[in-house]
PDB file of N, CA and C in Angstrom:
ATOM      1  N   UNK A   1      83.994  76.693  93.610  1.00  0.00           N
ATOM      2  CA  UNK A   1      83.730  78.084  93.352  1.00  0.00           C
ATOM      3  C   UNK A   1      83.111  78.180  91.951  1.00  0.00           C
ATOM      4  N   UNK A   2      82.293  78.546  92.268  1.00  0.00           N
ATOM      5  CA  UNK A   2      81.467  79.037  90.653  1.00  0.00           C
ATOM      6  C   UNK A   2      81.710  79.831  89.930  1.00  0.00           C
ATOM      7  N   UNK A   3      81.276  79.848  88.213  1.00  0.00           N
ATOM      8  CA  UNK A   3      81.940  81.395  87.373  1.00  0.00           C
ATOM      9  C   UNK A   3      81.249  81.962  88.282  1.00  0.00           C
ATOM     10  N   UNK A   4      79.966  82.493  89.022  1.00  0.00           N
ATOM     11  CA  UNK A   4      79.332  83.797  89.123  1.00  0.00           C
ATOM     12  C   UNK A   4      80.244  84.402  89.981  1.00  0.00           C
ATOM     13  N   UNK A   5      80.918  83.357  91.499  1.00  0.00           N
ATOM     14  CA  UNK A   5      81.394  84.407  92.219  1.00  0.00           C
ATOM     15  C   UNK A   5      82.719  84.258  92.056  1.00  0.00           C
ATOM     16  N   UNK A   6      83.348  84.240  90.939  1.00  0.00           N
ATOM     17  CA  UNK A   6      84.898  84.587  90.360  1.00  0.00           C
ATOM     18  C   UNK A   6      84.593  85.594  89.740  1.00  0.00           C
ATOM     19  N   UNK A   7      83.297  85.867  88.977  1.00  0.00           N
ATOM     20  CA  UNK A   7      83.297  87.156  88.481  1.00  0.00           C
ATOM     21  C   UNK A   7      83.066  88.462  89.240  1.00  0.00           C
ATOM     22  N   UNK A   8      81.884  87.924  90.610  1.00  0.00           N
ATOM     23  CA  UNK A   8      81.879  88.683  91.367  1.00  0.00           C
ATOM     24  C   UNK A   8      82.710  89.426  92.148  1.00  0.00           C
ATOM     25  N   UNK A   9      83.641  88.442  92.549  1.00  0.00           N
ATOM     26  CA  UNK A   9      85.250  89.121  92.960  1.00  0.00           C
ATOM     27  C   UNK A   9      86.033  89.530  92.349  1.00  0.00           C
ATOM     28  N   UNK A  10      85.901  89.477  90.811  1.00  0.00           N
ATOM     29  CA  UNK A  10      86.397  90.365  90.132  1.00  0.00           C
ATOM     30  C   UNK A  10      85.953  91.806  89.990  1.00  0.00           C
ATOM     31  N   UNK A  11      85.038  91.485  89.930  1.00  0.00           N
ATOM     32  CA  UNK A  11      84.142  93.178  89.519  1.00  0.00           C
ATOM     33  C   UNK A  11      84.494  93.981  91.284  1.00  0.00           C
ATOM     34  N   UNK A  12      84.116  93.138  92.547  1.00  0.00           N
ATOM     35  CA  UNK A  12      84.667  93.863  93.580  1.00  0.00           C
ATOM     36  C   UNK A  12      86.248  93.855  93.929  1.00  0.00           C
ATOM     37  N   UNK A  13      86.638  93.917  93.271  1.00  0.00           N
ATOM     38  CA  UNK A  13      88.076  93.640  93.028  1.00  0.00           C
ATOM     39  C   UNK A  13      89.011  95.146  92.329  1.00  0.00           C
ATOM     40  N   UNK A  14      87.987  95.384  91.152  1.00  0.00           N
ATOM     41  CA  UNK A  14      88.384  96.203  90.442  1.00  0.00           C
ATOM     42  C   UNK A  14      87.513  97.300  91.093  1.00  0.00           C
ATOM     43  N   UNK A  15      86.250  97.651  91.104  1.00  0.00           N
ATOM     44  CA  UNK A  15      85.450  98.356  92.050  1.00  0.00           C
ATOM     45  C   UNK A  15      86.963  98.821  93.268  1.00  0.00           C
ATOM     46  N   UNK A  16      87.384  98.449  93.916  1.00  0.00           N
ATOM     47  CA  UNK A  16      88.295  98.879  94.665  1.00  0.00           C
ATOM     48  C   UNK A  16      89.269  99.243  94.648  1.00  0.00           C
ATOM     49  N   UNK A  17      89.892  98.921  93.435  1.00  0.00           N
ATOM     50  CA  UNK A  17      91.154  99.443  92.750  1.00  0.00           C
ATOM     51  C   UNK A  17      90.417 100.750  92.444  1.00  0.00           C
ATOM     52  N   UNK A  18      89.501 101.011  91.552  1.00  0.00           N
ATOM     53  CA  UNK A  18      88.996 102.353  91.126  1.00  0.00           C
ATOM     54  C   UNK A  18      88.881 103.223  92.364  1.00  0.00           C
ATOM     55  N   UNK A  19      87.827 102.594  93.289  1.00  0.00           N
ATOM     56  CA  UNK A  19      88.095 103.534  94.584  1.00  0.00           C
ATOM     57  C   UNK A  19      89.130 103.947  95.500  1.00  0.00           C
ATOM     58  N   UNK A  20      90.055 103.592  95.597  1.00  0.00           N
ATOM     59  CA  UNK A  20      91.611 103.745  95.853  1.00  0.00           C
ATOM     60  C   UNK A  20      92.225 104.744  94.836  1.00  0.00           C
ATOM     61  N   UNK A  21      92.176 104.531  93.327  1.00  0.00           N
ATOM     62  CA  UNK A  21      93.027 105.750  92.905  1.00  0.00           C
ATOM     63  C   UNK A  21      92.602 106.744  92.911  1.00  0.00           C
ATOM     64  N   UNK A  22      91.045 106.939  92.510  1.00  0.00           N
ATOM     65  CA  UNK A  22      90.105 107.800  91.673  1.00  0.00           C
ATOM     66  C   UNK A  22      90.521 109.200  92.978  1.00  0.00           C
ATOM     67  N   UNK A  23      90.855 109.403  94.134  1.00  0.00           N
ATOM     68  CA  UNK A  23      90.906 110.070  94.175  1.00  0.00           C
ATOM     69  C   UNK A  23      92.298 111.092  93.899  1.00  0.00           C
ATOM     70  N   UNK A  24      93.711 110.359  93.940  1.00  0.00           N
ATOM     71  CA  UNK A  24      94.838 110.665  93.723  1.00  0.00           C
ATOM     72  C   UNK A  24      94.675 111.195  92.393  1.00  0.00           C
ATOM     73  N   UNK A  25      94.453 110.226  91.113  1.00  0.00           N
ATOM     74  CA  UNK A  25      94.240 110.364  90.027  1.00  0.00           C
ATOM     75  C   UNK A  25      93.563 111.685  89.756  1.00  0.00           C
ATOM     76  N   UNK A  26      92.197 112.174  90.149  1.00  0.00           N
ATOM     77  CA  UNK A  26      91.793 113.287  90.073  1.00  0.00           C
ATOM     78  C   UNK A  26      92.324 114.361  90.476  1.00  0.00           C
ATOM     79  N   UNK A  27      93.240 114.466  91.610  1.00  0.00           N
ATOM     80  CA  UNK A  27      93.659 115.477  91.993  1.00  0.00           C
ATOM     81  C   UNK A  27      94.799 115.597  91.149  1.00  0.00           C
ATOM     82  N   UNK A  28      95.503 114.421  90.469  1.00  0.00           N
ATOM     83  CA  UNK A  28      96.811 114.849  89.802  1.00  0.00           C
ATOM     84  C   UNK A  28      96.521 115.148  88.166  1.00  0.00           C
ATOM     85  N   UNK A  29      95.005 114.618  88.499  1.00  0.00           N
ATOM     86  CA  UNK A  29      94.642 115.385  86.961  1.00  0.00           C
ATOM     87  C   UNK A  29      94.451 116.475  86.989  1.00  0.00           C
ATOM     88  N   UNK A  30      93.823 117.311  88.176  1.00  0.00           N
ATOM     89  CA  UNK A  30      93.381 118.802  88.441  1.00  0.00           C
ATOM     90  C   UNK A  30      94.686 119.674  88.569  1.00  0.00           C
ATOM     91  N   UNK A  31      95.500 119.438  89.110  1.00  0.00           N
ATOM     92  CA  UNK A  31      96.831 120.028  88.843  1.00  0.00           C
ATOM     93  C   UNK A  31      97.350 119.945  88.051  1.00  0.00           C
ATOM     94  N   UNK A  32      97.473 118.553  86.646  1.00  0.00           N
ATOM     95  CA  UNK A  32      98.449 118.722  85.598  1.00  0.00           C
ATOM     96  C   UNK A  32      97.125 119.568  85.176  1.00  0.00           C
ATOM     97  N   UNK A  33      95.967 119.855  84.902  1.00  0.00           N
ATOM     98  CA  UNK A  33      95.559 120.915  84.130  1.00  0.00           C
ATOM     99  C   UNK A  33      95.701 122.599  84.325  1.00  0.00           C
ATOM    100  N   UNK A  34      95.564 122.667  85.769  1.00  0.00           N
ATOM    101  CA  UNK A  34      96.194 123.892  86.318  1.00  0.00           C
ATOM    102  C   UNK A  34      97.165 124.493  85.765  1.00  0.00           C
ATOM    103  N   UNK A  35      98.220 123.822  85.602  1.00  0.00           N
ATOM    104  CA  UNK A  35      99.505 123.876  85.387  1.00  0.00           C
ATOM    105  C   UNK A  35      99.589 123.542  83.549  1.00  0.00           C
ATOM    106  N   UNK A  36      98.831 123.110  82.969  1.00  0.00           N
ATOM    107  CA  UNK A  36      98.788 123.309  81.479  1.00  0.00           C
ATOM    108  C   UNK A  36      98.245 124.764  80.956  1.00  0.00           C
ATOM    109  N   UNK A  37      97.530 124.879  81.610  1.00  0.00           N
ATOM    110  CA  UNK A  37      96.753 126.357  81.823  1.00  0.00           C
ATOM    111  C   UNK A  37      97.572 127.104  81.745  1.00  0.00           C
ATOM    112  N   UNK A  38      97.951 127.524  82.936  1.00  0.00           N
ATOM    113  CA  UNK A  38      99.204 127.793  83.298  1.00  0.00           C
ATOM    114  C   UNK A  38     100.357 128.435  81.856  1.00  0.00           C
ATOM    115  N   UNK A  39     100.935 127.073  82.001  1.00  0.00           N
ATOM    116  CA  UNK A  39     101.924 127.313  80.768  1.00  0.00           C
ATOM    117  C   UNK A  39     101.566 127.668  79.273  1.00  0.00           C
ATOM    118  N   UNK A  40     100.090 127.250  78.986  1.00  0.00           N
ATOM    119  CA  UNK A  40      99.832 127.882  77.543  1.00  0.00           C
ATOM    120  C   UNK A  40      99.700 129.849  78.120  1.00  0.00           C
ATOM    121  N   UNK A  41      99.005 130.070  78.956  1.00  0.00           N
ATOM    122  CA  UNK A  41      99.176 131.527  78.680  1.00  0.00           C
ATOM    123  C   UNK A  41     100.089 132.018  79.332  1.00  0.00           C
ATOM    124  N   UNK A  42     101.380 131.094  79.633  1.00  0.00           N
ATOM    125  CA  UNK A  42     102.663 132.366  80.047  1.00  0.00           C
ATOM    126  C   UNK A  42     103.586 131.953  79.117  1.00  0.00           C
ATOM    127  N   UNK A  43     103.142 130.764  78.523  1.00  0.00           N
ATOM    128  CA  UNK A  43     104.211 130.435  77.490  1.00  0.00           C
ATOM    129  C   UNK A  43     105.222 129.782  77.617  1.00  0.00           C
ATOM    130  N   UNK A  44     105.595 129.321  79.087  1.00  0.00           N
ATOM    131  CA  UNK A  44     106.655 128.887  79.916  1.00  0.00           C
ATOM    132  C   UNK A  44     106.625 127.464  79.921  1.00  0.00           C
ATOM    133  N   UNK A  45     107.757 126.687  79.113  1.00  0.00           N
ATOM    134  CA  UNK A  45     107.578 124.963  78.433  1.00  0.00           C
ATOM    135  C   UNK A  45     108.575 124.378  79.074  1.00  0.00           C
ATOM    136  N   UNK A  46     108.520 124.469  80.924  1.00  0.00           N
ATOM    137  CA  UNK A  46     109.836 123.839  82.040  1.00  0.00           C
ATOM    138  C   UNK A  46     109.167 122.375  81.871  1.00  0.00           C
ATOM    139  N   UNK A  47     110.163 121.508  81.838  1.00  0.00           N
ATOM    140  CA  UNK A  47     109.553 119.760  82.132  1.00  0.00           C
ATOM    141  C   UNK A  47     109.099 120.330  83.640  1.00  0.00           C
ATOM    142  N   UNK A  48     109.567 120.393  84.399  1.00  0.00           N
ATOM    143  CA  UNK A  48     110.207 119.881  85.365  1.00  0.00           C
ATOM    144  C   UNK A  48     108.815 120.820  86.454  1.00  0.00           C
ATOM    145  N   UNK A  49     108.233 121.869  85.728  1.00  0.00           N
ATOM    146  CA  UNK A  49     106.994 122.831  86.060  1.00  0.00           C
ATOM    147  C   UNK A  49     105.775 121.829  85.846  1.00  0.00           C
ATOM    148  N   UNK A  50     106.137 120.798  84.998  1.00  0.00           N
ATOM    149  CA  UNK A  50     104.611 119.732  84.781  1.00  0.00           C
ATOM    150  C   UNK A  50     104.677 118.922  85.851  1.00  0.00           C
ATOM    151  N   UNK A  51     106.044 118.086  86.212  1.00  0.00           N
ATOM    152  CA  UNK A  51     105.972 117.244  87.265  1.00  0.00           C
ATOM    153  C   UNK A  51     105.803 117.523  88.727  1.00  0.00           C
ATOM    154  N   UNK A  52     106.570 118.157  89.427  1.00  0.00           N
ATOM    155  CA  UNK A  52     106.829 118.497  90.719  1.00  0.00           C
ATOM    156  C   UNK A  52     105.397 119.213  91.397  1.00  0.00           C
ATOM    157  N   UNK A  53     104.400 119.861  90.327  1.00  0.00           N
ATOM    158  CA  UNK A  53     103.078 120.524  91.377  1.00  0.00           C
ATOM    159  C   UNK A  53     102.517 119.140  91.050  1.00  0.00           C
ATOM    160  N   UNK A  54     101.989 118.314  90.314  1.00  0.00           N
ATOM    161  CA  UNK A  54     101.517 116.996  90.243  1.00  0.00           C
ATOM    162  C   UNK A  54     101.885 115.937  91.477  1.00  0.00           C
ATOM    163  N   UNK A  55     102.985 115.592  91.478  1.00  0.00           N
ATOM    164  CA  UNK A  55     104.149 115.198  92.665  1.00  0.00           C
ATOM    165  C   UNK A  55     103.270 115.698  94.044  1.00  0.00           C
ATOM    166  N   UNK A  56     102.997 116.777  94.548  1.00  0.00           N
ATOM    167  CA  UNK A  56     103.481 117.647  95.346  1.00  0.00           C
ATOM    168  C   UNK A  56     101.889 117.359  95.819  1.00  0.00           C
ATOM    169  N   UNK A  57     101.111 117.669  94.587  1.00  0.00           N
ATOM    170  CA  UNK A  57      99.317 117.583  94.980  1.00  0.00           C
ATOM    171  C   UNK A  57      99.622 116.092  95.409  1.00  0.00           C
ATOM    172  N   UNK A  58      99.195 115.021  94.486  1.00  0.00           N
ATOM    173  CA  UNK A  58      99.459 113.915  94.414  1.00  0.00           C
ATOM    174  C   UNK A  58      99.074 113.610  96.420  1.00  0.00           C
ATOM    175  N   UNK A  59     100.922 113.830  96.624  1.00  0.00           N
ATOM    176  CA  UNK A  59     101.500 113.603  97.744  1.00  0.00           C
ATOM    177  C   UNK A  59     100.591 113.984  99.042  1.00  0.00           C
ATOM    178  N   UNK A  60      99.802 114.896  98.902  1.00  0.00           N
ATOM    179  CA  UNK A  60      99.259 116.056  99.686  1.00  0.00           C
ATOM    180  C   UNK A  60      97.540 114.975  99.768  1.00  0.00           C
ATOM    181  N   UNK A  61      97.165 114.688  98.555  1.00  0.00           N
ATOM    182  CA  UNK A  61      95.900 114.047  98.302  1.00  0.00           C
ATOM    183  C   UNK A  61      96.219 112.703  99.142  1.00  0.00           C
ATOM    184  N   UNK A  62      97.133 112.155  98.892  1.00  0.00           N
ATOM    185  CA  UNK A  62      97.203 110.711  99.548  1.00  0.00           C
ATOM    186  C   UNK A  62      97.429 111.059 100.981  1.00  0.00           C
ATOM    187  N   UNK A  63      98.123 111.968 101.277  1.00  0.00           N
ATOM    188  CA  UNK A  63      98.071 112.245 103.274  1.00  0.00           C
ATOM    189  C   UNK A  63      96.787 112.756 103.640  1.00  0.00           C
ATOM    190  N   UNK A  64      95.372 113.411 102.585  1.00  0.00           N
ATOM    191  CA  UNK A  64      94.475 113.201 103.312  1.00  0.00           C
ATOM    192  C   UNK A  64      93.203 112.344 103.165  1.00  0.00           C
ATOM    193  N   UNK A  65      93.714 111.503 102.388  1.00  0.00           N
ATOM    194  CA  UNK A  65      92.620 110.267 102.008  1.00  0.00           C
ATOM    195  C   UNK A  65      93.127 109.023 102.487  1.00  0.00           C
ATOM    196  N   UNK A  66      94.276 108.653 102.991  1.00  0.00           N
ATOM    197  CA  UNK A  66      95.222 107.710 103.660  1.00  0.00           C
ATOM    198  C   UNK A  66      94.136 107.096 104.783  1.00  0.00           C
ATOM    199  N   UNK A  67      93.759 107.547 105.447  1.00  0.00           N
ATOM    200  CA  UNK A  67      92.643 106.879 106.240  1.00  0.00           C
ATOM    201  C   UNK A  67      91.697 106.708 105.457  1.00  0.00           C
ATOM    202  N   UNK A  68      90.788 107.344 104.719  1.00  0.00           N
ATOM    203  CA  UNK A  68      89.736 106.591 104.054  1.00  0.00           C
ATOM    204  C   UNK A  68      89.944 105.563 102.890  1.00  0.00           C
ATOM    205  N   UNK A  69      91.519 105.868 102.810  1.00  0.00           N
ATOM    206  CA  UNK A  69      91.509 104.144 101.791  1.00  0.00           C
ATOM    207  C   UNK A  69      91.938 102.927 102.516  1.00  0.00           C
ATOM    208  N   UNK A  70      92.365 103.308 104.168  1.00  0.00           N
ATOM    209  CA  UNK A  70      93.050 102.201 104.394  1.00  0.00           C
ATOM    210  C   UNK A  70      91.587 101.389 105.172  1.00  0.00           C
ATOM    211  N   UNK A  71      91.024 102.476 105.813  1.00  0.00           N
ATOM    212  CA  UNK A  71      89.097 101.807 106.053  1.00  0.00           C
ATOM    213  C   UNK A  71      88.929 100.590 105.120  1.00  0.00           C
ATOM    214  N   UNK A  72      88.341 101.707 103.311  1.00  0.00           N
ATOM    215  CA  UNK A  72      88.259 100.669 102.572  1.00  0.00           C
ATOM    216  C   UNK A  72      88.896  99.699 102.360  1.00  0.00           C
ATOM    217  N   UNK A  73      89.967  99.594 102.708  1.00  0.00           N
ATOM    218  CA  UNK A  73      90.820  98.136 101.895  1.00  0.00           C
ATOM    219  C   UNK A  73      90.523  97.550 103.392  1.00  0.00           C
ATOM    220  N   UNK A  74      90.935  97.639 104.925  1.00  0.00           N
ATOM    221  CA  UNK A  74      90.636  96.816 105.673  1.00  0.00           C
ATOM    222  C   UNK A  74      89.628  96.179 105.113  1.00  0.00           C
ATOM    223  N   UNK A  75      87.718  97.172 105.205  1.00  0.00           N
ATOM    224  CA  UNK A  75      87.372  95.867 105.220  1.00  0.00           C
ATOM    225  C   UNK A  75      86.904  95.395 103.941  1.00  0.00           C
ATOM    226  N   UNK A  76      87.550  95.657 103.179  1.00  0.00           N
ATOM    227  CA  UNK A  76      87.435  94.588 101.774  1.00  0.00           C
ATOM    228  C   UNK A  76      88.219  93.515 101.896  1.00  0.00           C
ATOM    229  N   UNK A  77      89.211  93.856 102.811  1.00  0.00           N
ATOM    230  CA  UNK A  77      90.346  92.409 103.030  1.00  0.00           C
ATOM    231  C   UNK A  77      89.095  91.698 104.112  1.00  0.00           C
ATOM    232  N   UNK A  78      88.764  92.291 105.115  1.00  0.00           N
ATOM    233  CA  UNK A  78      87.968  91.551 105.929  1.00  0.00           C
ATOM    234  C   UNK A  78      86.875  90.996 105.168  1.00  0.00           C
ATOM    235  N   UNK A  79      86.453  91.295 104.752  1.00  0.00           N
ATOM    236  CA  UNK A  79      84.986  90.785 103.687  1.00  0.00           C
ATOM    237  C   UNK A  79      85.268  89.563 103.298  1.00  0.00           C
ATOM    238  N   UNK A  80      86.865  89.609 101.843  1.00  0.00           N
ATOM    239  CA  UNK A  80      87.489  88.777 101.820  1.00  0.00           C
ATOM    240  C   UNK A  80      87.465  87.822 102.346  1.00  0.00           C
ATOM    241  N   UNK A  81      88.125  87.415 103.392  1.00  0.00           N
ATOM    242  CA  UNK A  81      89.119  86.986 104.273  1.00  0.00           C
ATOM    243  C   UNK A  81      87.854  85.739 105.031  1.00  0.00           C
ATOM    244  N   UNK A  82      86.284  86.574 105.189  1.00  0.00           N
ATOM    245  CA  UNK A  82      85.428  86.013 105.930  1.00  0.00           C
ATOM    246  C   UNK A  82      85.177  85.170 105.160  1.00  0.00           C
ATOM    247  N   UNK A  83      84.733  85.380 103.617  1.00  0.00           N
ATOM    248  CA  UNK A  83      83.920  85.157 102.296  1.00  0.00           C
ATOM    249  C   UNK A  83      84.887  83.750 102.223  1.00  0.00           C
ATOM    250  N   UNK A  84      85.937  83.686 102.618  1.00  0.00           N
ATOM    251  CA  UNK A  84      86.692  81.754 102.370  1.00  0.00           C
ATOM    252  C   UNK A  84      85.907  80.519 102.643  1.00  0.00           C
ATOM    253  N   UNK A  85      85.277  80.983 103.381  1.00  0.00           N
ATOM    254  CA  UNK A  85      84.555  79.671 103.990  1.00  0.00           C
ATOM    255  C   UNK A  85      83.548  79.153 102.853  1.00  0.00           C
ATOM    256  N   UNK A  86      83.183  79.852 102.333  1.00  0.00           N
ATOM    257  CA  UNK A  86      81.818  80.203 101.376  1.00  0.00           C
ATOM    258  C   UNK A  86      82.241  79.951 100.344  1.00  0.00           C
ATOM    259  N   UNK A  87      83.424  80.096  99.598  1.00  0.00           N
ATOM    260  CA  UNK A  87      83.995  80.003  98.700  1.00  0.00           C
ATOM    261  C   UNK A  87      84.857  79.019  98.125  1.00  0.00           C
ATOM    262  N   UNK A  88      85.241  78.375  99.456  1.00  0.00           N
ATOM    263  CA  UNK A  88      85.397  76.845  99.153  1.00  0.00           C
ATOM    264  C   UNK A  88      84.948  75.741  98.711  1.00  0.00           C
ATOM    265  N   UNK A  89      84.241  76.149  99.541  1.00  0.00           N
ATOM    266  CA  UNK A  89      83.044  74.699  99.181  1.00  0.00           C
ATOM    267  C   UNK A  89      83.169  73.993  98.344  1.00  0.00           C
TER     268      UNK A  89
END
């Protein structure tokens, strides 16, 4: 196996990690800002008001992207999985 394609599987490696969170992540960023919003103009400083709508989106984002990440990761595992032969050598 050569540096190029150890690096290459790195970079598609991480490439897929990013595409897997980026969308949870965004949505639990769009709600903790909602909800910062929120509390600067009512003034209202609950812990417990930052976590649970975050939680709640979060939760909500992953039941409807759950199929389009498990697509992606199949066939990145399949890609993977094929790419051994090639990679041995």
């Amino acid at each position: 196996m050569s540096t190029m394609e150890v690096i290459t599987l790195g970079r598609e490696m991480v490439l897929m990690a990013l595409l897997v969170a980026a969308p949870l992540l965004g949505f639990g960023l769009l709600a903790g800002l909602v909800v910062s919003i929120f509390q600067a103009v009512t003034q209202v400083n609950e812990l417990t008001l930052t976590f649970v709508p975050k939680i709640v989106v979060v939760a909500v984002a992953l039941a409807f992207f759950l199929p389009w990440i498990l697509d992606l990761m199949t066939a990145y595992t399949t890609n993977l999985i094929e790419s051994f032969p090639q990679l041995i050598r």
